[in-house]
C-alpha atoms as a PDB file:
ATOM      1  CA  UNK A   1     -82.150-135.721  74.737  1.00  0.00           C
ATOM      2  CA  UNK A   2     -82.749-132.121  75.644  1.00  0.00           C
ATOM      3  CA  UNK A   3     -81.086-132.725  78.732  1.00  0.00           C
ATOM      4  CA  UNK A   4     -77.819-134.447  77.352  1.00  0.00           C
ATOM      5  CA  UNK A   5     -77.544-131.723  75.300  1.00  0.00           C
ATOM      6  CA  UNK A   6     -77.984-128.710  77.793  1.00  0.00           C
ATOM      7  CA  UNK A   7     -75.622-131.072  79.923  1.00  0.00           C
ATOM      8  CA  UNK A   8     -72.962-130.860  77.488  1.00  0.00           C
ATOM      9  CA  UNK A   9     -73.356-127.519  76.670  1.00  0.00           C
ATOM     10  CA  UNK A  10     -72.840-126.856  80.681  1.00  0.00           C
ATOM     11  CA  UNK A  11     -69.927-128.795  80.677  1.00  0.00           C
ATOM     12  CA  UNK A  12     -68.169-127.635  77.317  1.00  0.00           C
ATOM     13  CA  UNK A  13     -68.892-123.828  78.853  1.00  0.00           C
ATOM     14  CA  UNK A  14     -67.730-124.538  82.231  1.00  0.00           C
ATOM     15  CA  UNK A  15     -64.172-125.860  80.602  1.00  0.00           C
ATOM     16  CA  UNK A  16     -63.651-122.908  78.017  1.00  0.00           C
ATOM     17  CA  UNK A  17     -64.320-120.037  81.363  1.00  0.00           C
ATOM     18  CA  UNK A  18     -63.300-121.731  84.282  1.00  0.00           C
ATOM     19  CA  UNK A  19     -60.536-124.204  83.620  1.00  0.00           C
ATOM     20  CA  UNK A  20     -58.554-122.547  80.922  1.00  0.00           C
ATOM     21  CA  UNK A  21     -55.450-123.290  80.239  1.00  0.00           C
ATOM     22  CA  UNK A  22     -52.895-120.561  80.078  1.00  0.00           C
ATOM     23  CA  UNK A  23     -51.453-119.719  76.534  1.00  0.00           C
ATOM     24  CA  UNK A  24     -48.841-117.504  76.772  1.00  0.00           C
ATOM     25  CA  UNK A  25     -46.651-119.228  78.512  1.00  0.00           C
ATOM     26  CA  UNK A  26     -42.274-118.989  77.065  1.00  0.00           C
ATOM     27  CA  UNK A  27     -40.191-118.106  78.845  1.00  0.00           C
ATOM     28  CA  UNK A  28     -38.768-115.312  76.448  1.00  0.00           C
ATOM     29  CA  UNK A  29     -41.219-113.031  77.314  1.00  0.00           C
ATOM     30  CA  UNK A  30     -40.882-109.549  75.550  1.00  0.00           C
ATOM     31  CA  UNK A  31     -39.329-107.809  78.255  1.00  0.00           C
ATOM     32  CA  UNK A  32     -36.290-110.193  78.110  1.00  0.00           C
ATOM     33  CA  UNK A  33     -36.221-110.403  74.133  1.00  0.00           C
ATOM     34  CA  UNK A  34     -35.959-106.981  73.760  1.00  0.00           C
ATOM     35  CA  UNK A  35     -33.119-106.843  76.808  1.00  0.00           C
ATOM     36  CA  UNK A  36     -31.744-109.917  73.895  1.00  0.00           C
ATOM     37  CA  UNK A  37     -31.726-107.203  71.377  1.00  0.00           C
ATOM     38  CA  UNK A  38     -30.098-104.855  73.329  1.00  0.00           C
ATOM     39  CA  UNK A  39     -27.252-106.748  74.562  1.00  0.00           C
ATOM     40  CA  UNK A  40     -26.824-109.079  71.405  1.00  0.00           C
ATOM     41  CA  UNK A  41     -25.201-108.819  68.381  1.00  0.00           C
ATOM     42  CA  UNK A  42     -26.254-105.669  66.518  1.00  0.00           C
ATOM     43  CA  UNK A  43     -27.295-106.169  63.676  1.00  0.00           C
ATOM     44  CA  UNK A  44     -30.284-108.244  65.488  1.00  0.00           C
ATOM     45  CA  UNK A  45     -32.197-104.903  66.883  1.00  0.00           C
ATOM     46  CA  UNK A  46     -31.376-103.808  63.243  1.00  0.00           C
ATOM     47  CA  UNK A  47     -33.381-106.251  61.220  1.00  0.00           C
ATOM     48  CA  UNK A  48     -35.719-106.889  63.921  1.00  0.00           C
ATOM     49  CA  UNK A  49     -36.599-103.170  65.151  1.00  0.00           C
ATOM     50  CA  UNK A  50     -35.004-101.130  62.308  1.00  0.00           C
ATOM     51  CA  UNK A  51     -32.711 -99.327  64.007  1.00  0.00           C
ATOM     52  CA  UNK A  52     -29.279 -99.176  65.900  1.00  0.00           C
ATOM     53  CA  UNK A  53     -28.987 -99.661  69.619  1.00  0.00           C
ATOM     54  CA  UNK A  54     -27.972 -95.740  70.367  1.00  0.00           C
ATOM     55  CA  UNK A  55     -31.055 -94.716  68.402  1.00  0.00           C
ATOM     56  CA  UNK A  56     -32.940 -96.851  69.845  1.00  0.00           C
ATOM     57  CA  UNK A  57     -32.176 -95.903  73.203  1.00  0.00           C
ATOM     58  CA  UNK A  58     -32.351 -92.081  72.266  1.00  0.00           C
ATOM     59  CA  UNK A  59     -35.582 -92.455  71.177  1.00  0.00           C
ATOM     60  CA  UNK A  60     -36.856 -93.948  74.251  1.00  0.00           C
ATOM     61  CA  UNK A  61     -35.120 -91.544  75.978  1.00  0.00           C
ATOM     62  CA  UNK A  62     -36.332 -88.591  74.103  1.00  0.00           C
ATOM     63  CA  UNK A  63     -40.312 -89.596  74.245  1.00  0.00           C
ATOM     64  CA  UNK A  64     -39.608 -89.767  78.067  1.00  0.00           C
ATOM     65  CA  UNK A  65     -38.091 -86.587  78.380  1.00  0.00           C
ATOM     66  CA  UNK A  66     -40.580 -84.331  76.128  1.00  0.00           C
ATOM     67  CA  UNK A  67     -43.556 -86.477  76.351  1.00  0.00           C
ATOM     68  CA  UNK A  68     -45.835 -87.749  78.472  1.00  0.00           C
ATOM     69  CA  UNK A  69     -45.323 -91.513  78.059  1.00  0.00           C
ATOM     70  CA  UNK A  70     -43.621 -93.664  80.867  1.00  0.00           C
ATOM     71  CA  UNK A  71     -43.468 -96.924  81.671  1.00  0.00           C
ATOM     72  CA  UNK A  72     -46.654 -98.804  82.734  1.00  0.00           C
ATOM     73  CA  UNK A  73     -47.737-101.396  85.380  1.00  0.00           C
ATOM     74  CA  UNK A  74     -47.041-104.450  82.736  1.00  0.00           C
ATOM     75  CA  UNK A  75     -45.157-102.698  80.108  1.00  0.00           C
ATOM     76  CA  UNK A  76     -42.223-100.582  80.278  1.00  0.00           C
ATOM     77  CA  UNK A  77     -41.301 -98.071  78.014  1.00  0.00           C
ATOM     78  CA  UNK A  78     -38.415 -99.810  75.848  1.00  0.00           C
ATOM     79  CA  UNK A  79     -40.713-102.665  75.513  1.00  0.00           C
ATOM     80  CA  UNK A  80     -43.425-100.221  73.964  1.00  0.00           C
ATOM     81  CA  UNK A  81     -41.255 -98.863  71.671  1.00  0.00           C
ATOM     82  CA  UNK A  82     -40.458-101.981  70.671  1.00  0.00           C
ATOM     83  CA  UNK A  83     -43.727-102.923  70.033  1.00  0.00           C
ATOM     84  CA  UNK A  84     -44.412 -99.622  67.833  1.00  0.00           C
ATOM     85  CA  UNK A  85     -40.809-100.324  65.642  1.00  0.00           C
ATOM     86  CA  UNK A  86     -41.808-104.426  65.295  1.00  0.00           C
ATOM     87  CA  UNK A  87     -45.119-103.530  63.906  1.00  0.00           C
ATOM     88  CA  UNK A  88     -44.054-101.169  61.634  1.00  0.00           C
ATOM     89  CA  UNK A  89     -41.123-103.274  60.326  1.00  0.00           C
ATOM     90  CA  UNK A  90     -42.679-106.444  60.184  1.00  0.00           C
ATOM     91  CA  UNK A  91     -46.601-105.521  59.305  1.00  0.00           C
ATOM     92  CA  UNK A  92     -47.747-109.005  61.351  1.00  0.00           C
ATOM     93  CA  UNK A  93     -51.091-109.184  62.463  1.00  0.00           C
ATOM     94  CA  UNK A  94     -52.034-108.552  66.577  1.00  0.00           C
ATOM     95  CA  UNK A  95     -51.377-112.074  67.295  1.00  0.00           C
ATOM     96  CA  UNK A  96     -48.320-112.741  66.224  1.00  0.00           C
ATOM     97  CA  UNK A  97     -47.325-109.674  67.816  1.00  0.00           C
ATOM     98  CA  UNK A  98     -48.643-111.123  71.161  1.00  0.00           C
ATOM     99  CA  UNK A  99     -47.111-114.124  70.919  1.00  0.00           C
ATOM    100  CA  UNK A 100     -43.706-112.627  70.050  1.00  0.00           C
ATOM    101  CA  UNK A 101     -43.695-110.622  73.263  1.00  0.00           C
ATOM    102  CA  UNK A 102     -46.025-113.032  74.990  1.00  0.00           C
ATOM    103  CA  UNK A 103     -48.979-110.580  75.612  1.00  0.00           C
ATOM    104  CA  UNK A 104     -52.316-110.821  75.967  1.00  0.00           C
ATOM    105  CA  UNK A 105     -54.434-109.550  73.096  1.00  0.00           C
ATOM    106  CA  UNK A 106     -55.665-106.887  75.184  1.00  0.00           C
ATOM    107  CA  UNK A 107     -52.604-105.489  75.565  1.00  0.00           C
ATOM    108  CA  UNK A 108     -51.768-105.878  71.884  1.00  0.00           C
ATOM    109  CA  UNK A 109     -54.809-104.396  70.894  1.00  0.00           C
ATOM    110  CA  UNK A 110     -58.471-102.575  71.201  1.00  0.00           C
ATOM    111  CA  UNK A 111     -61.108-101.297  70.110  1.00  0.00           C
ATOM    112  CA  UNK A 112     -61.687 -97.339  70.634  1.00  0.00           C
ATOM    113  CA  UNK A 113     -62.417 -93.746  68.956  1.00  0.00           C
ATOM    114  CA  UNK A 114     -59.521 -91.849  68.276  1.00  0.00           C
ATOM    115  CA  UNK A 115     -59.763 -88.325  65.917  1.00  0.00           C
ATOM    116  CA  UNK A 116     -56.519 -88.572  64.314  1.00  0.00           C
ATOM    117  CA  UNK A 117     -55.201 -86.552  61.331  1.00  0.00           C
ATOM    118  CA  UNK A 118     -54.626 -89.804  59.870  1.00  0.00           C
ATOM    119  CA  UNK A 119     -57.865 -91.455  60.362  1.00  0.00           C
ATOM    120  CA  UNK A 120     -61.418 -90.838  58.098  1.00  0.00           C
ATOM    121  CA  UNK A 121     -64.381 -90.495  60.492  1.00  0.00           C
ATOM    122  CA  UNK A 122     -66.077 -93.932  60.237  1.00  0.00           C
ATOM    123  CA  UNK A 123     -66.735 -96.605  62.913  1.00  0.00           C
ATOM    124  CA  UNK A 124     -63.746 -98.646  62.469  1.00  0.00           C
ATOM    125  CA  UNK A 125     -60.646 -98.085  64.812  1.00  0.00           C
ATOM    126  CA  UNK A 126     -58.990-101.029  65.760  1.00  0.00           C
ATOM    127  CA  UNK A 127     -55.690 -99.942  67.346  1.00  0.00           C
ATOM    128  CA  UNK A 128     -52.618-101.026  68.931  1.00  0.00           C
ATOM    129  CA  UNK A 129     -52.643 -99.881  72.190  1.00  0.00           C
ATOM    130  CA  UNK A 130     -48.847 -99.924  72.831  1.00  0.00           C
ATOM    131  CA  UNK A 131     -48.444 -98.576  69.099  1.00  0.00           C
ATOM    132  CA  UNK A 132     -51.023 -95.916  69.605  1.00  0.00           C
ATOM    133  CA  UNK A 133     -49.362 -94.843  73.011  1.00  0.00           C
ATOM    134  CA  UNK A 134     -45.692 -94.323  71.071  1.00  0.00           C
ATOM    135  CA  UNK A 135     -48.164 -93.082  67.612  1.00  0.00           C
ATOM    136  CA  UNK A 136     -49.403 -89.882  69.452  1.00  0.00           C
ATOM    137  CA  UNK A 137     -46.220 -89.157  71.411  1.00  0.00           C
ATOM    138  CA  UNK A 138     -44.038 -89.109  68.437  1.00  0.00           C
ATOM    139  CA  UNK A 139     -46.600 -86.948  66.693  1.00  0.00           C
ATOM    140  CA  UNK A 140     -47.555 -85.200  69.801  1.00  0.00           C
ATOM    141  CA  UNK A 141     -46.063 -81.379  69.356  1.00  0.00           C
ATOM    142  CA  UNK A 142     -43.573 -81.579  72.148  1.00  0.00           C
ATOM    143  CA  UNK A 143     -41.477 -84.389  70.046  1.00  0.00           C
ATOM    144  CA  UNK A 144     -42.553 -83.422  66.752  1.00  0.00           C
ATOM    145  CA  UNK A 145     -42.052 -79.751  66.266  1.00  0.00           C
ATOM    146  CA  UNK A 146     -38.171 -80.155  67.064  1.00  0.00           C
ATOM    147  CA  UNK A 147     -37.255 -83.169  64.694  1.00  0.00           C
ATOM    148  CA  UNK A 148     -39.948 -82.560  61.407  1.00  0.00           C
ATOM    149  CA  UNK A 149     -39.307 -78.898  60.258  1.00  0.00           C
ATOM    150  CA  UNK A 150     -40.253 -77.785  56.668  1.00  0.00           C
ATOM    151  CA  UNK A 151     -37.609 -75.533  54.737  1.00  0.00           C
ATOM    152  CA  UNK A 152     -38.091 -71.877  55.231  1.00  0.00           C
ATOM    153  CA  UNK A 153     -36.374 -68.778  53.124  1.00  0.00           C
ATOM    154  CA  UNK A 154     -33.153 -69.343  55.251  1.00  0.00           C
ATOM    155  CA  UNK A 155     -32.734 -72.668  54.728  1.00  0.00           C
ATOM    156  CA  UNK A 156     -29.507 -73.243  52.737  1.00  0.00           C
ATOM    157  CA  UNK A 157     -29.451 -74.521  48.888  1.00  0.00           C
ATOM    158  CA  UNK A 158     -28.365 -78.258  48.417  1.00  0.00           C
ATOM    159  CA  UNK A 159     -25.138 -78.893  47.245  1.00  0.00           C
ATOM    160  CA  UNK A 160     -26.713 -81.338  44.862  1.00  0.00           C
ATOM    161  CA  UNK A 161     -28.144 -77.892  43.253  1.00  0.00           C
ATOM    162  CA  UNK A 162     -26.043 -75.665  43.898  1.00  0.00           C
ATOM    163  CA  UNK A 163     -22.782 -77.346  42.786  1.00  0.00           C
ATOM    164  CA  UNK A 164     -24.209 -78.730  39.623  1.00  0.00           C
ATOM    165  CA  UNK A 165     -24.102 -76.135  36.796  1.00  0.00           C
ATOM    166  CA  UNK A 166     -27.002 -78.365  34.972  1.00  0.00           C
ATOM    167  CA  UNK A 167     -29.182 -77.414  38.226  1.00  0.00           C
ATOM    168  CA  UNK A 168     -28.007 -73.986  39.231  1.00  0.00           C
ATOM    169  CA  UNK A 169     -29.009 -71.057  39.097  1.00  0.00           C
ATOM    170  CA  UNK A 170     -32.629 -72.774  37.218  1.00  0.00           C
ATOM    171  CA  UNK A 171     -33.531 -74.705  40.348  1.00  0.00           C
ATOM    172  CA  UNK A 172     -31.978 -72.157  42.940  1.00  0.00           C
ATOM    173  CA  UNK A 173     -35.198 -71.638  44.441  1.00  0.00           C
ATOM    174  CA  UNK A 174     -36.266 -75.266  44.619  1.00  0.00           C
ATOM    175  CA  UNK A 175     -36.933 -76.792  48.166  1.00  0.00           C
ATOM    176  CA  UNK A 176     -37.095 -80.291  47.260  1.00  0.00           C
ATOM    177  CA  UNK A 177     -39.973 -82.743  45.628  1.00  0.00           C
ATOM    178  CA  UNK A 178     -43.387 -84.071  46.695  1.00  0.00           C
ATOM    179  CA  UNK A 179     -45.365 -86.934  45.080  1.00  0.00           C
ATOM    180  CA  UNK A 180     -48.312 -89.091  46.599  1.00  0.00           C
ATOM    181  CA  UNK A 181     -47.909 -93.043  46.893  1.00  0.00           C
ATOM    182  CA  UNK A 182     -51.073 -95.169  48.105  1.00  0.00           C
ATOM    183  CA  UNK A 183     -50.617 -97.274  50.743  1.00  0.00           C
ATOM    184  CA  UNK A 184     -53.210-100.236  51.402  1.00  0.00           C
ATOM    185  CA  UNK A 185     -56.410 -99.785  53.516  1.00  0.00           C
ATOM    186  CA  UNK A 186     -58.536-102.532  54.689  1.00  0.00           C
ATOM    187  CA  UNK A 187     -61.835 -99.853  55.481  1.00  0.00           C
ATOM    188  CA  UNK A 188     -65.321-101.456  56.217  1.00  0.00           C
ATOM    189  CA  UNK A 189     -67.465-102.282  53.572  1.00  0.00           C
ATOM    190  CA  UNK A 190     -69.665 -98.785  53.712  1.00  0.00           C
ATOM    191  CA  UNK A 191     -66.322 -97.098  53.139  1.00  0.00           C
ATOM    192  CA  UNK A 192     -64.855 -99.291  50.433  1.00  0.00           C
ATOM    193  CA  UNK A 193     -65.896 -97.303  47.741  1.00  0.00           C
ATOM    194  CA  UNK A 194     -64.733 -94.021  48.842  1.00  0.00           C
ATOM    195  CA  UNK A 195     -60.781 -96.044  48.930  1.00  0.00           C
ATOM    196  CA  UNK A 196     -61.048 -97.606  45.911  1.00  0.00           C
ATOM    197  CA  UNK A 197     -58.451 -96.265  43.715  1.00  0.00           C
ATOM    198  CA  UNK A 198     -57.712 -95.973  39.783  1.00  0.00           C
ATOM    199  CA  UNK A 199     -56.469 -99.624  39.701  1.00  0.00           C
ATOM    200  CA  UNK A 200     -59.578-100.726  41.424  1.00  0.00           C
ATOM    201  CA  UNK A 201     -57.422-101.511  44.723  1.00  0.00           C
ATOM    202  CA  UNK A 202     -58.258-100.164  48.417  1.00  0.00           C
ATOM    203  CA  UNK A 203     -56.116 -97.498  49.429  1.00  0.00           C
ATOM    204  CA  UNK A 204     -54.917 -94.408  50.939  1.00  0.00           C
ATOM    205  CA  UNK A 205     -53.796 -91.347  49.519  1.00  0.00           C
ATOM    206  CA  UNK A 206     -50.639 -90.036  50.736  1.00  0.00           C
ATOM    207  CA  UNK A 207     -48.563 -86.876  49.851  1.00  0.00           C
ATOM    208  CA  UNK A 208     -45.000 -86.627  50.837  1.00  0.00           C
ATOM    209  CA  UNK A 209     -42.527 -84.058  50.536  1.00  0.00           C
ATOM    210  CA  UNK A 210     -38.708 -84.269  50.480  1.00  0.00           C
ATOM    211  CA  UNK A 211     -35.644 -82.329  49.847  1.00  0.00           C
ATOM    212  CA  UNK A 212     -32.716 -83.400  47.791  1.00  0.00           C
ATOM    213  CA  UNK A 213     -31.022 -84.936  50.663  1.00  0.00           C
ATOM    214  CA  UNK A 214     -33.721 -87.626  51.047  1.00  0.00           C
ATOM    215  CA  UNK A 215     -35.036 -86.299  53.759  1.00  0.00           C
ATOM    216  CA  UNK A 216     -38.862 -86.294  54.285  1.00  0.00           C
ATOM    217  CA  UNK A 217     -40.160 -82.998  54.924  1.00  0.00           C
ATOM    218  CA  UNK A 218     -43.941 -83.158  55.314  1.00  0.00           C
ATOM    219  CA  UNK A 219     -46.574 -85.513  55.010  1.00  0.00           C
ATOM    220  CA  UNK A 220     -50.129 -85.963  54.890  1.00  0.00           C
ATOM    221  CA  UNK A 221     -51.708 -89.635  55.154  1.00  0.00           C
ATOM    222  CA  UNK A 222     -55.549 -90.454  55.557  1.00  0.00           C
ATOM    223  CA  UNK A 223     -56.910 -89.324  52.784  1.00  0.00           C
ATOM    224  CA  UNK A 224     -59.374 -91.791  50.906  1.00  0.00           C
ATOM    225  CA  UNK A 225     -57.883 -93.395  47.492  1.00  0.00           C
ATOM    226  CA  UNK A 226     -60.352 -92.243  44.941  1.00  0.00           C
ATOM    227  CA  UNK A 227     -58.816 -88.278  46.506  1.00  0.00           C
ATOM    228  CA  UNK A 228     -56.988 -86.896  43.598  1.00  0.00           C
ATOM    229  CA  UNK A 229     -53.180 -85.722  44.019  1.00  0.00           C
ATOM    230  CA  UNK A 230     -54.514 -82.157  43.547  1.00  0.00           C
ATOM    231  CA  UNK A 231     -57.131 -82.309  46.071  1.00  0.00           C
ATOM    232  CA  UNK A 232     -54.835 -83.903  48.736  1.00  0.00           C
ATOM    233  CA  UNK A 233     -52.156 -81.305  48.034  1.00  0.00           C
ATOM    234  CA  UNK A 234     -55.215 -78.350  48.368  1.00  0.00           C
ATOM    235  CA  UNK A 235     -55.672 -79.651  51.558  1.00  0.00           C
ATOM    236  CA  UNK A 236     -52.469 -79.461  52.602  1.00  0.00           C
ATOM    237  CA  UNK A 237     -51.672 -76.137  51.928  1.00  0.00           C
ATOM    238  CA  UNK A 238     -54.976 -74.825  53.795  1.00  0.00           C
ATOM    239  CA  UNK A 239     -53.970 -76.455  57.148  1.00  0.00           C
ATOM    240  CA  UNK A 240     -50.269 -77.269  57.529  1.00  0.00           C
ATOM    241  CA  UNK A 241     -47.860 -77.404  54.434  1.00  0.00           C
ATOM    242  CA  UNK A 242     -46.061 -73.699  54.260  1.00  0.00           C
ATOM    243  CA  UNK A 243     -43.969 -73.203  50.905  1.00  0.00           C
ATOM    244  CA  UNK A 244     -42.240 -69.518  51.553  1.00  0.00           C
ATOM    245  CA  UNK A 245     -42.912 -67.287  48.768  1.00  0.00           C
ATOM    246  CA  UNK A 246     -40.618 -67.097  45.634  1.00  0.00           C
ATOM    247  CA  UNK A 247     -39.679 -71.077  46.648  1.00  0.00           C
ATOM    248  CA  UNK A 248     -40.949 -74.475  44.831  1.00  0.00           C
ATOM    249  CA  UNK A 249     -41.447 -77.994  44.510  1.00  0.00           C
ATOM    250  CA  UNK A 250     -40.680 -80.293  41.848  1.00  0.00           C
ATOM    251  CA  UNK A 251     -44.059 -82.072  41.069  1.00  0.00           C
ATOM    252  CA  UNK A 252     -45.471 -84.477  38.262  1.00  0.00           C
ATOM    253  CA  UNK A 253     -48.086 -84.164  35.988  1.00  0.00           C
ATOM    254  CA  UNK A 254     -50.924 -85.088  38.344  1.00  0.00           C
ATOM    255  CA  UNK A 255     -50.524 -81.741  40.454  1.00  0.00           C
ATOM    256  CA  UNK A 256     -51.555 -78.192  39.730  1.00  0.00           C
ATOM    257  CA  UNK A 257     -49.156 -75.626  37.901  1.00  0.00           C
ATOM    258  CA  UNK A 258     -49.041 -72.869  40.508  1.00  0.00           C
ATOM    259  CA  UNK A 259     -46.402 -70.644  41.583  1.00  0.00           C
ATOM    260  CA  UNK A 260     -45.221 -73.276  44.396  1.00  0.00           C
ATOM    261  CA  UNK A 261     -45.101 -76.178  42.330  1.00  0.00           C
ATOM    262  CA  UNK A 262     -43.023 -76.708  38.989  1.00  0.00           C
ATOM    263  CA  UNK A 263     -44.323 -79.384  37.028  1.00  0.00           C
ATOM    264  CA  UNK A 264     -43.588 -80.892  33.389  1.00  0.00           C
ATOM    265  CA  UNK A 265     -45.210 -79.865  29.910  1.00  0.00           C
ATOM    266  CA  UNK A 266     -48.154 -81.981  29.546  1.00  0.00           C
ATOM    267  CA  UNK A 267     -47.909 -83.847  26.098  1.00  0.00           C
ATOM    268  CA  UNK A 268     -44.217 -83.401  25.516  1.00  0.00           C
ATOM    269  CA  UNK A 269     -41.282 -86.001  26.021  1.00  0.00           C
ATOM    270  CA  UNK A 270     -38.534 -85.732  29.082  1.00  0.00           C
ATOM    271  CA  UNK A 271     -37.726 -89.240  29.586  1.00  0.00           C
ATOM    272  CA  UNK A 272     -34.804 -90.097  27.271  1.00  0.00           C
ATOM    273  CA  UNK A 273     -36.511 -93.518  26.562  1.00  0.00           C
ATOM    274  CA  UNK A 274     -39.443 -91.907  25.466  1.00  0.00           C
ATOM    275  CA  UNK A 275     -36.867 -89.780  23.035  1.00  0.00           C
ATOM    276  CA  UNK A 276     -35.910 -93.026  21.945  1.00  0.00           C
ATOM    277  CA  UNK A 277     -38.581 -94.936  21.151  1.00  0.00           C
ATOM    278  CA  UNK A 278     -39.792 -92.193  18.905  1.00  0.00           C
ATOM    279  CA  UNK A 279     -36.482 -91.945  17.031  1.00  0.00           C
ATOM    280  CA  UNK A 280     -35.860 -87.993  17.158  1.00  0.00           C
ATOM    281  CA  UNK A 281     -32.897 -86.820  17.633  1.00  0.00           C
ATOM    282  CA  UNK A 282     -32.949 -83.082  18.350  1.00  0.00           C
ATOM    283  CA  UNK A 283     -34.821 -81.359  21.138  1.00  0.00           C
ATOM    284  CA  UNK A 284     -36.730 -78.268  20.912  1.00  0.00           C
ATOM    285  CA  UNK A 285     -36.173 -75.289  24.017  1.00  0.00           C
ATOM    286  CA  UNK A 286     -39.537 -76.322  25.865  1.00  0.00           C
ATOM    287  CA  UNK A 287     -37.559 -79.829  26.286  1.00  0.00           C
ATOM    288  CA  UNK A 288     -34.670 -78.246  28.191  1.00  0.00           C
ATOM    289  CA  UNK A 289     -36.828 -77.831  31.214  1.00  0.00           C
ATOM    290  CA  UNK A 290     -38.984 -80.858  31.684  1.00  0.00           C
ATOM    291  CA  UNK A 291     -35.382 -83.036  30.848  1.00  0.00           C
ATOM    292  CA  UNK A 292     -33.967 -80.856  34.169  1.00  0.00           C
ATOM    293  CA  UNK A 293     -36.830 -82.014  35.827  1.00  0.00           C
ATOM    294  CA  UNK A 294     -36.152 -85.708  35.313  1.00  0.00           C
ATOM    295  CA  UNK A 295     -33.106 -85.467  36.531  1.00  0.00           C
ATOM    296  CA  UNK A 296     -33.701 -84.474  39.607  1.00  0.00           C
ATOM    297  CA  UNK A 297     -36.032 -86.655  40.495  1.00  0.00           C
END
C-alpha cells in the first residue's frame, strides 16, 4: 500500500511540473488589446482605461521623456500603463488582470519591500509590478513636481470667489478645501487593529486638498484608520503641505482651528435642514459665517 501510494504521489507530481499544460493561451494578448483600444472606437479606452486616447498617449509619452521607465523585454511601455490605469479603474484582483492581458502572475505581481510614503512599515507588500513601475514614476519628482503644485501667495483668486459678492472679500484669502475620506485596507492581522476605524471597518486615512476648481492639490494617503483628521493633517504640515501665510483652508469640525484652517462653530447650526428641523426662523451673526462655509463646500 505504501508503495501505491508513493507511486501515485510520483506520478500526480511528475504531471503538475513536467507536463503542464499552458494557460494563458488567447490570442488577444494585452499587447494587441490595448493596440484594440487605441485604434477602436473611443469611448472603449474611456471606460476601460479612464481616459482619452491623446491623454493616454501623452502620458506615456511624458513618463518616457522625464522618467526613467521604458519599455521592457516582455512588456512595453503603453502596455504598462495600461496595466496601472485598468487596475485602478476596475479594482480586479491579480488574476483577472493576468488573464485580461494574458500574463503570467509573475508579471502581474510580487512579493517585495518597498518604503513608500504611502505604505505603514509592516511585512506585507504585495505589489503590482507593472503598477509599481508606472506608481513610482508618476510620483517620482521628475514627473511630479511639474503637474501637482500647491497654491502659493501669487496664485490668482477663483472666480467662483471672487465674482460672488456672498464669497468676496470674506473668503479672499481662501486657497481651497481639504477633508480626509478612508479608503479600504486589507492589512495583516497584527496590524488590523491599528486600521480599524470609528465604524469598526479597516481602513486608511487619507487627507486631500482641493481648490474651488476641483482640482486636487495635495494629498497624503497611508496613514492607519484609527489616525485622527488632526493628527494626519499635523503630519502633513511638518513634512510637505505649505499653506503661505495670511492664506486658508476651508475645513470641518474634525480639524484644528488654527490660523491656516477656517472651520465651523462647534454646537451651532449651518445646514439649512438643520434650521429646519428645529423650526427657527431668524439667525443670529455667528450663523453668517459657518452658513458661508456650507456653501462653499
Amino acid at each position: 500500500m505504501a508503495g501505491l501510494a508513493a507511486t501515485a504521489a510520483a506520478l500526480f507530481y511528475g504531471e503538475n511540473m513536467f507536463a503542464r499544460q499552458p494557460y494563458h493561451t488567447s490570442f488577444l494578448t494585452g499587447r494587441w488589446w490595448v493596440h484594440e483600444l487605441l485604434h477602436g472606437n473611443p469611448r472603449r479606452i474611456k471606460d476601460q482605461l479612464g481616459m482619452e486616447k491623446h491623454v493616454f498617449r501623452q502620458l506615456v509619452r511624458k513618463l518616457f521623456t522625464l522618467t526613467n521607465v521604458s519599455n521592457t523585454r516582455h512588456v512595453d511601455l503603453e502596455e504598462q500603463v495600461a496595466i496601472f490605469l485598468y487596475i485602478i479603474v476596475t479594482n480586479l484582483s491579480n488574476r483577472k488582470v493576468a488573464e485580461r492581458f494574458q500574463r503570467s502572475g509573475n508579471t502581474i505581481s510580487k512579493y517585495h519591500y518597498l518604503s513608500l510614503n504611502l505604505l505603514t512599515a509592516t511585512d506585507f507588500y504585495l505589489f503590482i509590478r507593472c503598477f509599481n513601475l508606472i506608481l513610482n514614476s508618476v510620483t517620482s519628482p521628475a514627473f511630479y513636481n511639474i503637474y501637482i503644485k500647491q497654491p502659493t501667495l501669487t496664485t490668482p483668486l477663483d472666480p467662483y470667489i471672487a465674482n460672488n459678492p456672498k464669497f468676496y472679500p470674506f473668503f479672499q484669502d481662501a486657497l481651497g478645501a481639504i477633508d480626509g475620506t478612508h479608503i479600504c485596507a486589507r492589512p495583516p492581522a497584527s496590524a488590523r487593529a491599528r486600521y480599524r476605524n470609528h465604524k469598526s471597518g479597516l481602513s486608511q486615512n487619507v487627507l486631500a486638498a482641493t481648490t474651488f476648481n476641483m482640482h486636487f492639490c495635495y494629498i497624503l494617503s497611508g496613514w492607519e484608520g484609527s489616525a485622527s483628521d488632526g493628527g494626519v493633517f499635523h503630519d502633513a504640515r511638518v513634512h510637505d503641505f505649505v499653506i503661505p501665510e495670511g492664506k486658508f483652508y476651508l475645513a470641518d469640525a474634525g480639524y484644528p482651528l488654527c490660523d491656516v484652517l477656517l472651520v465651523p462653530f462647534r454646537g451651532v447650526r449651518y445646514h439649512l435642514r438643520e434650521w429646519e428641523s428645529c423650526g427657527l426662523r431668524y439667525v443670529i451673526y455667528q450663523d453668517i459665517l459657518p452658513s458661508l462655509c456650507s456653501a462653499l463646500w
